[in-house]
C-alpha atoms as a PDB file:
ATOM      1  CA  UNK A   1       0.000   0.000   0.000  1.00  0.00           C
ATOM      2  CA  UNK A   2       1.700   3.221  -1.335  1.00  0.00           C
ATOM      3  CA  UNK A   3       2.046   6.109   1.392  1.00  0.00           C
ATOM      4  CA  UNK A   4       0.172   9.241   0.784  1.00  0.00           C
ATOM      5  CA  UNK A   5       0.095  12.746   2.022  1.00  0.00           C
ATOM      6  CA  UNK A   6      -2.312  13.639   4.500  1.00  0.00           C
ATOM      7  CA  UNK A   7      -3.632  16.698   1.589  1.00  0.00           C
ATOM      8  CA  UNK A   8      -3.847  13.817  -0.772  1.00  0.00           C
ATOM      9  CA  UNK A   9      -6.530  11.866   0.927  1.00  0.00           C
ATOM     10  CA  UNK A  10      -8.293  14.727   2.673  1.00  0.00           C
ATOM     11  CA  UNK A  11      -8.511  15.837  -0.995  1.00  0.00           C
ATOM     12  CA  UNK A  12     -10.148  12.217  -2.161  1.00  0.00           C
ATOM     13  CA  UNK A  13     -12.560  12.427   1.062  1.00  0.00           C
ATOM     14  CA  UNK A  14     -13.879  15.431   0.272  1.00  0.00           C
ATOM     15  CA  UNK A  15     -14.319  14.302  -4.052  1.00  0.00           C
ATOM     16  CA  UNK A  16     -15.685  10.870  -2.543  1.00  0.00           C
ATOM     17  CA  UNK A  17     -18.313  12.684  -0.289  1.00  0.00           C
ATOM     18  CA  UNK A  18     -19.270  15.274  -2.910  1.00  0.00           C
ATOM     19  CA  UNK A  19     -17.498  18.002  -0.768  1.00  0.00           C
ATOM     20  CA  UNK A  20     -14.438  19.366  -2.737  1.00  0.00           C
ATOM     21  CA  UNK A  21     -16.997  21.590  -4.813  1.00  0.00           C
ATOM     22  CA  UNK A  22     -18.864  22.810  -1.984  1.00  0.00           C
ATOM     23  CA  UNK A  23     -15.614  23.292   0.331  1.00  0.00           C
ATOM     24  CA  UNK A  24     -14.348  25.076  -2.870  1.00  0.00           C
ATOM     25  CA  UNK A  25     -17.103  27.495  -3.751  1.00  0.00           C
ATOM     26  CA  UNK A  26     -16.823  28.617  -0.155  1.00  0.00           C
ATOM     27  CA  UNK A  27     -13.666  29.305  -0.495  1.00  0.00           C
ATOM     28  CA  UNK A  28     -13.749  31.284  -3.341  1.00  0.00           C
ATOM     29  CA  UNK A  29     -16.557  33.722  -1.559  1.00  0.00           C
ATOM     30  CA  UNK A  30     -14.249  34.199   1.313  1.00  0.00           C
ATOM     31  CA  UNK A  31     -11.476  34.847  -0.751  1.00  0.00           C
ATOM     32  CA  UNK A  32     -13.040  37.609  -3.124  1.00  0.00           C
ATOM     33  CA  UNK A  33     -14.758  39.243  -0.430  1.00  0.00           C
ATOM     34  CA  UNK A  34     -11.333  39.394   1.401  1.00  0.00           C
ATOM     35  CA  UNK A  35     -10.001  40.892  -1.494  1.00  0.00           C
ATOM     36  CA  UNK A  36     -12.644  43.582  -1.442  1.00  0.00           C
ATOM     37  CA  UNK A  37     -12.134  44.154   2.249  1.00  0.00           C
ATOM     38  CA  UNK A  38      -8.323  45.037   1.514  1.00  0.00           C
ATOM     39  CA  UNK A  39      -8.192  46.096  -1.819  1.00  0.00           C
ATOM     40  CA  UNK A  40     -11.389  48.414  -1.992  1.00  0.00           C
ATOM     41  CA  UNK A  41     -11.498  49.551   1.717  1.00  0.00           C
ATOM     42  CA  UNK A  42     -13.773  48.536   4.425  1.00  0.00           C
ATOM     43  CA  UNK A  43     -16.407  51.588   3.221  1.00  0.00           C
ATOM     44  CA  UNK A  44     -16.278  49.129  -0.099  1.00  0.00           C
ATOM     45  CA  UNK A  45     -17.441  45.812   1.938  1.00  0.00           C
ATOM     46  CA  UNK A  46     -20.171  47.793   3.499  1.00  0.00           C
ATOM     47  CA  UNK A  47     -21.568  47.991  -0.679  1.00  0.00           C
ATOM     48  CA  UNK A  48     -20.358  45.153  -2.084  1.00  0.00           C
ATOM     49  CA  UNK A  49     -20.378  41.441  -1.200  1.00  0.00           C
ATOM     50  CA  UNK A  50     -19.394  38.007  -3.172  1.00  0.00           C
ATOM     51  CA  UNK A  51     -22.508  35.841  -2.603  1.00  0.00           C
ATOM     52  CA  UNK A  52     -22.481  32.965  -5.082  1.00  0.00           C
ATOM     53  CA  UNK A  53     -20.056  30.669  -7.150  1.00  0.00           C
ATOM     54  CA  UNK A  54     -20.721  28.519  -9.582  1.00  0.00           C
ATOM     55  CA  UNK A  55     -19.251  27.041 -12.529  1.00  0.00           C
ATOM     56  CA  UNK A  56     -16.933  29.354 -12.954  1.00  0.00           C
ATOM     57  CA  UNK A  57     -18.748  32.626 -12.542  1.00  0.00           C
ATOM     58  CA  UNK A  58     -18.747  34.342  -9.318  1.00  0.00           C
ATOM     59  CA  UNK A  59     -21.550  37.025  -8.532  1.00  0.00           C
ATOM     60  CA  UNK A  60     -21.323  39.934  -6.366  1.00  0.00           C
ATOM     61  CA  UNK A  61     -24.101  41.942  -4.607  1.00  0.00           C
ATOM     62  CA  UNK A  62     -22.883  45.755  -5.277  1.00  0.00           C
ATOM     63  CA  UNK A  63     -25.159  48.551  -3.415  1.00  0.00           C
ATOM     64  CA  UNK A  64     -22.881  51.503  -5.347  1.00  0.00           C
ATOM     65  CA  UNK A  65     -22.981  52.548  -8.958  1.00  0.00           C
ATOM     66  CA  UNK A  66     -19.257  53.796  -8.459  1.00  0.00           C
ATOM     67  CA  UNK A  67     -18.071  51.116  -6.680  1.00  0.00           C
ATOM     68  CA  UNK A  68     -19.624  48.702  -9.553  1.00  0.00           C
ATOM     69  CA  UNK A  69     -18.342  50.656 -12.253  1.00  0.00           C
ATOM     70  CA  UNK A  70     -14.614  50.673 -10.051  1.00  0.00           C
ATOM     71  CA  UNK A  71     -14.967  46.513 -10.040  1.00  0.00           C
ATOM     72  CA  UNK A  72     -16.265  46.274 -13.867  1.00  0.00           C
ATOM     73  CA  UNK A  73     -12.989  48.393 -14.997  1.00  0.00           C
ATOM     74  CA  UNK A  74     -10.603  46.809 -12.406  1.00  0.00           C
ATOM     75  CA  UNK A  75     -12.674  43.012 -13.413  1.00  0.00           C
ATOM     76  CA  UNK A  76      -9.011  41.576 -14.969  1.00  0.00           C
ATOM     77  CA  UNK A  77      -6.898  42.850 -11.829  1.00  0.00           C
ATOM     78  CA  UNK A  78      -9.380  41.331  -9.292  1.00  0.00           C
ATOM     79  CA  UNK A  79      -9.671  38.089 -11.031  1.00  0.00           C
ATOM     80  CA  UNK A  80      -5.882  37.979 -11.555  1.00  0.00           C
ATOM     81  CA  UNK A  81      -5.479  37.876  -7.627  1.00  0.00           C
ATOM     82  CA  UNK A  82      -8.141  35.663  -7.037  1.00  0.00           C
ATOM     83  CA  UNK A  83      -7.420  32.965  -9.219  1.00  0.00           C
ATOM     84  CA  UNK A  84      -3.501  33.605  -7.544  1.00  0.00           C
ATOM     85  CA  UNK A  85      -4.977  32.192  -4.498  1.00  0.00           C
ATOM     86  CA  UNK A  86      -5.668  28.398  -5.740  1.00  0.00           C
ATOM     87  CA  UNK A  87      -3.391  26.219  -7.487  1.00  0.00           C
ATOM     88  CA  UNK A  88      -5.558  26.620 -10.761  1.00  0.00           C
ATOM     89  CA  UNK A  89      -7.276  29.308 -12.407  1.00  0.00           C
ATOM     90  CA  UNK A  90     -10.708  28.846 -11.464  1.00  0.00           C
ATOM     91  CA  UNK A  91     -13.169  31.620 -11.481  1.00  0.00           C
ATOM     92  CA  UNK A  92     -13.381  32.739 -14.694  1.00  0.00           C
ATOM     93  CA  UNK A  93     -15.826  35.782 -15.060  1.00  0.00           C
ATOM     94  CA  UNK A  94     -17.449  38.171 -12.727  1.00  0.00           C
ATOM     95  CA  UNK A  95     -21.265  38.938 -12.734  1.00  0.00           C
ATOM     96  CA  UNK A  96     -22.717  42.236 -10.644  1.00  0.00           C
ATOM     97  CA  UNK A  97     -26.614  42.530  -9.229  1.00  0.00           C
ATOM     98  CA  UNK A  98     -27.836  46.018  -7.909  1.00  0.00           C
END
């Protein structure tokens, strides 16, 4: 029986279980809205909030017309340091309500 890393079979767990996406999409949210948080200011999080993931899109609650038009012409940056947090590129377009 081959050894393997403790990442390695936490990682086949959570596919086995149906997790890894779930466990995944949440991470995603908490990533972009810490990148909000510190990149935009904490007056920005008050407005603006990642709130779903899915297949590739992530969508964002924004309560400011500024503050969406900021994110729409800053969309490459933001998903640039995003995607920098996981080992693949993974979110692959942005989509704004409000």
């Amino acid at each position: 029986m081959p050894w393997n890393s403790l990442k390695d079979l936490a990682q086949q767990r959570l596919t086995d279980k149906g997790l890894h996406t779930k466990v995944q999409d949440a991470l995603v949210l908490d990533q972009a809205n810490e990148i909000i948080r510190n990149f935009f200011g904490a007056e920005a999080f008050e407005k603006a909030r990642a709130i779903y993931f899915s297949e590739g899109i992530l969508t964002m609650a924004i309560l400011s017309q500024s503050l969406r038009n900021e994110l729409e012409s800053q969309q490459v940056e933001f998903l640039a340091i995003l995607n920098d947090k996981f080992s693949e590129k993974i979110v692959y377009n942005l989509r704004f309500l409000g």
